[in-house]
C-alpha atoms as a PDB file:
ATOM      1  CA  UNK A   1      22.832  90.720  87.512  1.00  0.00           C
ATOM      2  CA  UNK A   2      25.559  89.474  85.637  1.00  0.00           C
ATOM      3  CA  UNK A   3      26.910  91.971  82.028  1.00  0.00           C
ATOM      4  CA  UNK A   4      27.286  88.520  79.973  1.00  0.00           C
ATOM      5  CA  UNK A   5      23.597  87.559  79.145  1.00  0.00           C
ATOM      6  CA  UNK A   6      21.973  84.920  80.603  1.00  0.00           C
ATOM      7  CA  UNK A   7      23.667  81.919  83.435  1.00  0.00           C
ATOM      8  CA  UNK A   8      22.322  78.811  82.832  1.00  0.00           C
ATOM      9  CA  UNK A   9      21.044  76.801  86.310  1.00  0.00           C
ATOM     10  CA  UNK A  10      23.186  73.805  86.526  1.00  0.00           C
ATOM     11  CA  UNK A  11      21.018  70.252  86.567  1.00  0.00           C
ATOM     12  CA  UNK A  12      21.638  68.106  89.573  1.00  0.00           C
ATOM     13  CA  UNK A  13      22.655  64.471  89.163  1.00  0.00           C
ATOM     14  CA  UNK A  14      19.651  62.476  90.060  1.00  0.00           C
ATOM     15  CA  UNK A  15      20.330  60.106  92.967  1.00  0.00           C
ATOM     16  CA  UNK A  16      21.329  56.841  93.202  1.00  0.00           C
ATOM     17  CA  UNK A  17      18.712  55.122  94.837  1.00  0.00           C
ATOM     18  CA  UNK A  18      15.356  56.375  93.656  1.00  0.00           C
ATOM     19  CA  UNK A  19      17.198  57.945  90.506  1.00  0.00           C
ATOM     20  CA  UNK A  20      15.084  61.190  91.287  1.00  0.00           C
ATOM     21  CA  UNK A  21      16.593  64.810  90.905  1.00  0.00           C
ATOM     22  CA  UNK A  22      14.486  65.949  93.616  1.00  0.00           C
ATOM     23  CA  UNK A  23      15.409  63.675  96.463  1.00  0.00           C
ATOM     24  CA  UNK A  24      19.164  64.870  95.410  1.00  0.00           C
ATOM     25  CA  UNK A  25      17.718  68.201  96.050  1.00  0.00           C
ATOM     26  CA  UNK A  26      16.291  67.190  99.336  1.00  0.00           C
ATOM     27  CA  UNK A  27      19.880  65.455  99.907  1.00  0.00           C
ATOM     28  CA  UNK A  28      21.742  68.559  99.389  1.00  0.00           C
ATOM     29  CA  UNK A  29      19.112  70.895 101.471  1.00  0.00           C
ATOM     30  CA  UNK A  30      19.616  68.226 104.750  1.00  0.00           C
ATOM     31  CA  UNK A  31      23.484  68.415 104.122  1.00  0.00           C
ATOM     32  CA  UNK A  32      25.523  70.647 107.006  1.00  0.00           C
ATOM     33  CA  UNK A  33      29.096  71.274 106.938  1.00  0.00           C
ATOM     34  CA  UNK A  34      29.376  69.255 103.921  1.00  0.00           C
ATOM     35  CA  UNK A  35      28.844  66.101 105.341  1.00  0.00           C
ATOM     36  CA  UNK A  36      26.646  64.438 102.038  1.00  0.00           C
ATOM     37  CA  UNK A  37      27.024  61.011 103.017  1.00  0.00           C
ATOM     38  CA  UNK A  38      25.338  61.677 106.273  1.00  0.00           C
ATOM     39  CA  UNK A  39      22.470  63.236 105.296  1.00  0.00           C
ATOM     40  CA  UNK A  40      22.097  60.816 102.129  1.00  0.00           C
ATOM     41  CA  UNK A  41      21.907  58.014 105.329  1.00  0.00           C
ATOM     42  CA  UNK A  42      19.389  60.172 106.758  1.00  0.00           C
ATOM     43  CA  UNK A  43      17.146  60.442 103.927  1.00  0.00           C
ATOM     44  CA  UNK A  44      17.146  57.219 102.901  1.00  0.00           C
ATOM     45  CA  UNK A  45      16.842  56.079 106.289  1.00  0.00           C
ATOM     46  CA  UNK A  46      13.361  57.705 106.479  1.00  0.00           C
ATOM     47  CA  UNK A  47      12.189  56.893 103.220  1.00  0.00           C
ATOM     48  CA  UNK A  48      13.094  53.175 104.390  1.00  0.00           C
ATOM     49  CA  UNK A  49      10.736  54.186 107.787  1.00  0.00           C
ATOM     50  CA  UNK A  50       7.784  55.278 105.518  1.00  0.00           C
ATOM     51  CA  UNK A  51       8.039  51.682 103.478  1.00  0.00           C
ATOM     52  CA  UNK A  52       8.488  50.012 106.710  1.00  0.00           C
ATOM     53  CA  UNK A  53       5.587  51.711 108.502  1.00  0.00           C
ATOM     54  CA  UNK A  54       3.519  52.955 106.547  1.00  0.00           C
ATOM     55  CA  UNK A  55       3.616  50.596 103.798  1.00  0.00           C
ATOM     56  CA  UNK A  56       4.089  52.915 100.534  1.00  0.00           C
ATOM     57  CA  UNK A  57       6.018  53.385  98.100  1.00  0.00           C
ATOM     58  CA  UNK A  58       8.437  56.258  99.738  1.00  0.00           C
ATOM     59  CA  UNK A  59       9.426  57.812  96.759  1.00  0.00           C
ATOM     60  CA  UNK A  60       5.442  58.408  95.594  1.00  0.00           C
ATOM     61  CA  UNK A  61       4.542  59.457  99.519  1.00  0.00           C
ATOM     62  CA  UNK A  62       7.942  62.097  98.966  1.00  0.00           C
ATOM     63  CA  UNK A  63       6.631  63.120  95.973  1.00  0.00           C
ATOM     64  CA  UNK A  64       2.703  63.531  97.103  1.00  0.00           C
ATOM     65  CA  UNK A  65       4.553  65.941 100.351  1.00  0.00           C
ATOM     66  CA  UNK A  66       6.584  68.185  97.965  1.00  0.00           C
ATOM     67  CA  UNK A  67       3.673  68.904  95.902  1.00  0.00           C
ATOM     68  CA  UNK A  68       1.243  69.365  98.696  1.00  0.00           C
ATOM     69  CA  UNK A  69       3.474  71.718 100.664  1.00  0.00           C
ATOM     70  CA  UNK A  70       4.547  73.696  97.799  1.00  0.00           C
ATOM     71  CA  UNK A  71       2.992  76.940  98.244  1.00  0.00           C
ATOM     72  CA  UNK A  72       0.845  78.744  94.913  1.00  0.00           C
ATOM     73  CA  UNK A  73       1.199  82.001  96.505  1.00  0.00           C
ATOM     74  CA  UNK A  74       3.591  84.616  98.128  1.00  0.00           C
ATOM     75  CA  UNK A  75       4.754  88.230  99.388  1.00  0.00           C
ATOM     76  CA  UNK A  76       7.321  89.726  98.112  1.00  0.00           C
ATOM     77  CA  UNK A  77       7.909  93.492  99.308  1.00  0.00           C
ATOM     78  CA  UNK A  78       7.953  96.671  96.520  1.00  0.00           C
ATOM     79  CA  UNK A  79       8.748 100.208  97.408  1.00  0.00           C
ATOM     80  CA  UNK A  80       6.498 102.838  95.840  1.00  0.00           C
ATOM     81  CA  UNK A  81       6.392 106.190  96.816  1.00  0.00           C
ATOM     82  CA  UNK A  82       8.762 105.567 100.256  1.00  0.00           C
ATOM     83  CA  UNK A  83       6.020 102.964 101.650  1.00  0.00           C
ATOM     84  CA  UNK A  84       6.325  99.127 101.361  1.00  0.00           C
ATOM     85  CA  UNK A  85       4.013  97.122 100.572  1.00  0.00           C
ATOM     86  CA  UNK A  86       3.506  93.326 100.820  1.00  0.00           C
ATOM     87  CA  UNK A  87       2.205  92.703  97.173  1.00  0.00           C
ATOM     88  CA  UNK A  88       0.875  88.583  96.510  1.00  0.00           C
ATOM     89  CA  UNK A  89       2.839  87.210  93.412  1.00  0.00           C
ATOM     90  CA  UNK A  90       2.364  83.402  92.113  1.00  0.00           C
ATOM     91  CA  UNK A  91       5.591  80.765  92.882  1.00  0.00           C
ATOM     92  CA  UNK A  92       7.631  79.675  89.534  1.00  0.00           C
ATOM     93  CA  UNK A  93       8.234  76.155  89.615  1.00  0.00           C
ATOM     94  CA  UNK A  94      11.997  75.915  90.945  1.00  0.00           C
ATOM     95  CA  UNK A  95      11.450  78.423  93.666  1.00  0.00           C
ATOM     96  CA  UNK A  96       7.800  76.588  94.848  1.00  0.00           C
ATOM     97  CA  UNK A  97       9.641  73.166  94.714  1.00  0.00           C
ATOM     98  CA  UNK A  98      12.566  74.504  97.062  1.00  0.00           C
ATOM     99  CA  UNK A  99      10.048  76.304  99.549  1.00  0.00           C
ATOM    100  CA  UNK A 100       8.684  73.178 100.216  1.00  0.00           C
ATOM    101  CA  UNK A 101      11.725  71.163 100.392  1.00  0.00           C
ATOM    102  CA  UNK A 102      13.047  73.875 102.882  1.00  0.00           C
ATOM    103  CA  UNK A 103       9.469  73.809 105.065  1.00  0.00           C
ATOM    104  CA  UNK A 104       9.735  70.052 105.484  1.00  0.00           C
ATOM    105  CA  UNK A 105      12.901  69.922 106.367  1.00  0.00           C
ATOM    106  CA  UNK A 106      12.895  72.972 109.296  1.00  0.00           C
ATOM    107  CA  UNK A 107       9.378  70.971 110.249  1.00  0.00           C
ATOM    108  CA  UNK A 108      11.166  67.956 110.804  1.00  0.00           C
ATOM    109  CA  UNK A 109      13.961  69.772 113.252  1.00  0.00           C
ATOM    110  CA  UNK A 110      11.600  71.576 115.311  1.00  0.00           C
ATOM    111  CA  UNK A 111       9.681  68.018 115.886  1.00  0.00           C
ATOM    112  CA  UNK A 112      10.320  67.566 119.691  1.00  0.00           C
ATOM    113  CA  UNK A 113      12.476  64.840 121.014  1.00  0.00           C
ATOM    114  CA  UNK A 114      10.243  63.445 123.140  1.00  0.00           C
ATOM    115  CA  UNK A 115       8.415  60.838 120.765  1.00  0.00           C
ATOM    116  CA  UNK A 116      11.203  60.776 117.827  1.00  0.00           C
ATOM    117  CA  UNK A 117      14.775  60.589 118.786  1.00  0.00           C
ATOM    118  CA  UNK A 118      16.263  60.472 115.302  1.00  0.00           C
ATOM    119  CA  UNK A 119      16.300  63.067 112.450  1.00  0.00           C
ATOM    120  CA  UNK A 120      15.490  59.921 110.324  1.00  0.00           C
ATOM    121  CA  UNK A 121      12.256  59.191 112.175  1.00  0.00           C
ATOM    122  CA  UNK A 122      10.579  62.895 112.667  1.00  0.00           C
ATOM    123  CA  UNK A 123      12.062  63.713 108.956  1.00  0.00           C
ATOM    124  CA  UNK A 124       9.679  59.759 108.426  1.00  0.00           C
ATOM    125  CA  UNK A 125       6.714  61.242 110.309  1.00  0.00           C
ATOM    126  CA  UNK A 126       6.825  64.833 108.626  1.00  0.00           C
ATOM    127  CA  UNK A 127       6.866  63.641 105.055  1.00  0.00           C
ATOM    128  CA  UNK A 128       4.042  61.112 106.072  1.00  0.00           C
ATOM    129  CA  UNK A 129       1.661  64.161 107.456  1.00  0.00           C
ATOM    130  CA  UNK A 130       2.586  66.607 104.682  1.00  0.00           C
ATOM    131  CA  UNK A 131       1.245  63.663 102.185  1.00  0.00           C
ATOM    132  CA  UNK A 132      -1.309  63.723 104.409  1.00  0.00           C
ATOM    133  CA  UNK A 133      -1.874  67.575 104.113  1.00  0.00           C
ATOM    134  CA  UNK A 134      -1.819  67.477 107.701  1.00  0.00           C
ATOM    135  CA  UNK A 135       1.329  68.691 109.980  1.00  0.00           C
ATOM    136  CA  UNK A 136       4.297  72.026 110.222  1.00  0.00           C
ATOM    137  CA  UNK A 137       4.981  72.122 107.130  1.00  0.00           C
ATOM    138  CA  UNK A 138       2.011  72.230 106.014  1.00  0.00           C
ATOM    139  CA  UNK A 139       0.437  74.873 108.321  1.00  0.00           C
ATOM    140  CA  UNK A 140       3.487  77.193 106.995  1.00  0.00           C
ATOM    141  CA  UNK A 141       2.496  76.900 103.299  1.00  0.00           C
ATOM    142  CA  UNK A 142      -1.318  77.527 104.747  1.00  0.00           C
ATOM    143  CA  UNK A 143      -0.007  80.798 106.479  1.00  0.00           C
ATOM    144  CA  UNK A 144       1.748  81.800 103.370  1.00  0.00           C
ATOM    145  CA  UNK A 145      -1.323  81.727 101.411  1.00  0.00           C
ATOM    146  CA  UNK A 146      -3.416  83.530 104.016  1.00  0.00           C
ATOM    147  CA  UNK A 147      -0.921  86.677 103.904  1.00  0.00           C
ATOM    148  CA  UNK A 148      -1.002  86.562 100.275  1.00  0.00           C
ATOM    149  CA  UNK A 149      -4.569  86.686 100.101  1.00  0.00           C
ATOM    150  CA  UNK A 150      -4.775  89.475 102.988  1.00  0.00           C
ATOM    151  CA  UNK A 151      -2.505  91.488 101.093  1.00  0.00           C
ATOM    152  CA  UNK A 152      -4.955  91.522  97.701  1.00  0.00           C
ATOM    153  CA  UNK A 153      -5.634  95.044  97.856  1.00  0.00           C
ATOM    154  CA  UNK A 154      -2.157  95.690  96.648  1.00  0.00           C
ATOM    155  CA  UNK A 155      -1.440  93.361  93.456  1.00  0.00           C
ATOM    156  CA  UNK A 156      -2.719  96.061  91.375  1.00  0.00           C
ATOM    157  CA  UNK A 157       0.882  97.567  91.856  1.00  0.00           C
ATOM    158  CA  UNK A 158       2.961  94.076  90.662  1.00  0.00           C
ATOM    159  CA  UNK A 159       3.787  95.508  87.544  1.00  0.00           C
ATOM    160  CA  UNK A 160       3.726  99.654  88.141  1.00  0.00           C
END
């Protein structure tokens, strides 16, 4: 918590491509070590796949899998009276759009290498089922929701 007021989030520079902040965030989220030209190459190499195979316009099928993976619901743990409980809470914006963006992309590494030897190509197939509302990703933001609404009992104590 910082003692000067208020830090304003800094605004990513939209990419150059699809001139979209969020497939800069997607970028940035696939980048290891530091390496941004190689995941940009990756990225844009499966958005290329999904126009290629599927048909689409990649940047609307990119969009339709963000928003369908992005989860409405979550846990978050609170202390009260030295037992924890799971209480449900709604996602803000920012934090539901970077859930999913982190969902499709640890989807998309645990695809086995058998069919899809590329990160390009199971990063391709991932974003095609999560449009689909079918696939990893998706089954994680379904799991989410089911603990949240498991855990009802206690969202009486969200603001105690």
């Amino acid at each position: 918590m910082p003692r000067s007021g208020r830090i304003n989030k800094r605004q990513t520079e939209p990419d150059l491509i699809y001139n979209s902040r969020l497939v800069t965030r997607f970028i940035n989220r696939v980048m290891q070590s530091g390496k941004k030209t190689v995941a940009q190459n990756l990225v844009y190499k499966a958005l290329e796949e999904i126009e290629k195979n599927a048909g689409k316009n990649p940047l609307t099928v990119f969009e339709t899998a963000v928003s369908n993976v992005s989860p409405k619901m979550e846990v978050r743990p609170r202390r009260i009276g030295g037992a924890s409980y799971q209480i449900p809470v709604e996602v803000r914006g920012d934090r539901r759009e970077a859930l999913a963006i982190r969902w499709i992309i640890m989807a998309a590494r645990s695809r086995s290498n058998k069919e899809y030897h590329t990160f390009d190509k199971k990063l391709a197939v991932e974003l095609l089922d999560a449009a689909e509302g079918k696939g990893t990703a998706i089954k994680k933001k379904e799991d989410t929701l089911k603990v949240a609404e498991a855990n009802k009992a206690f969202s009486h104590f969200r603001f105690n």
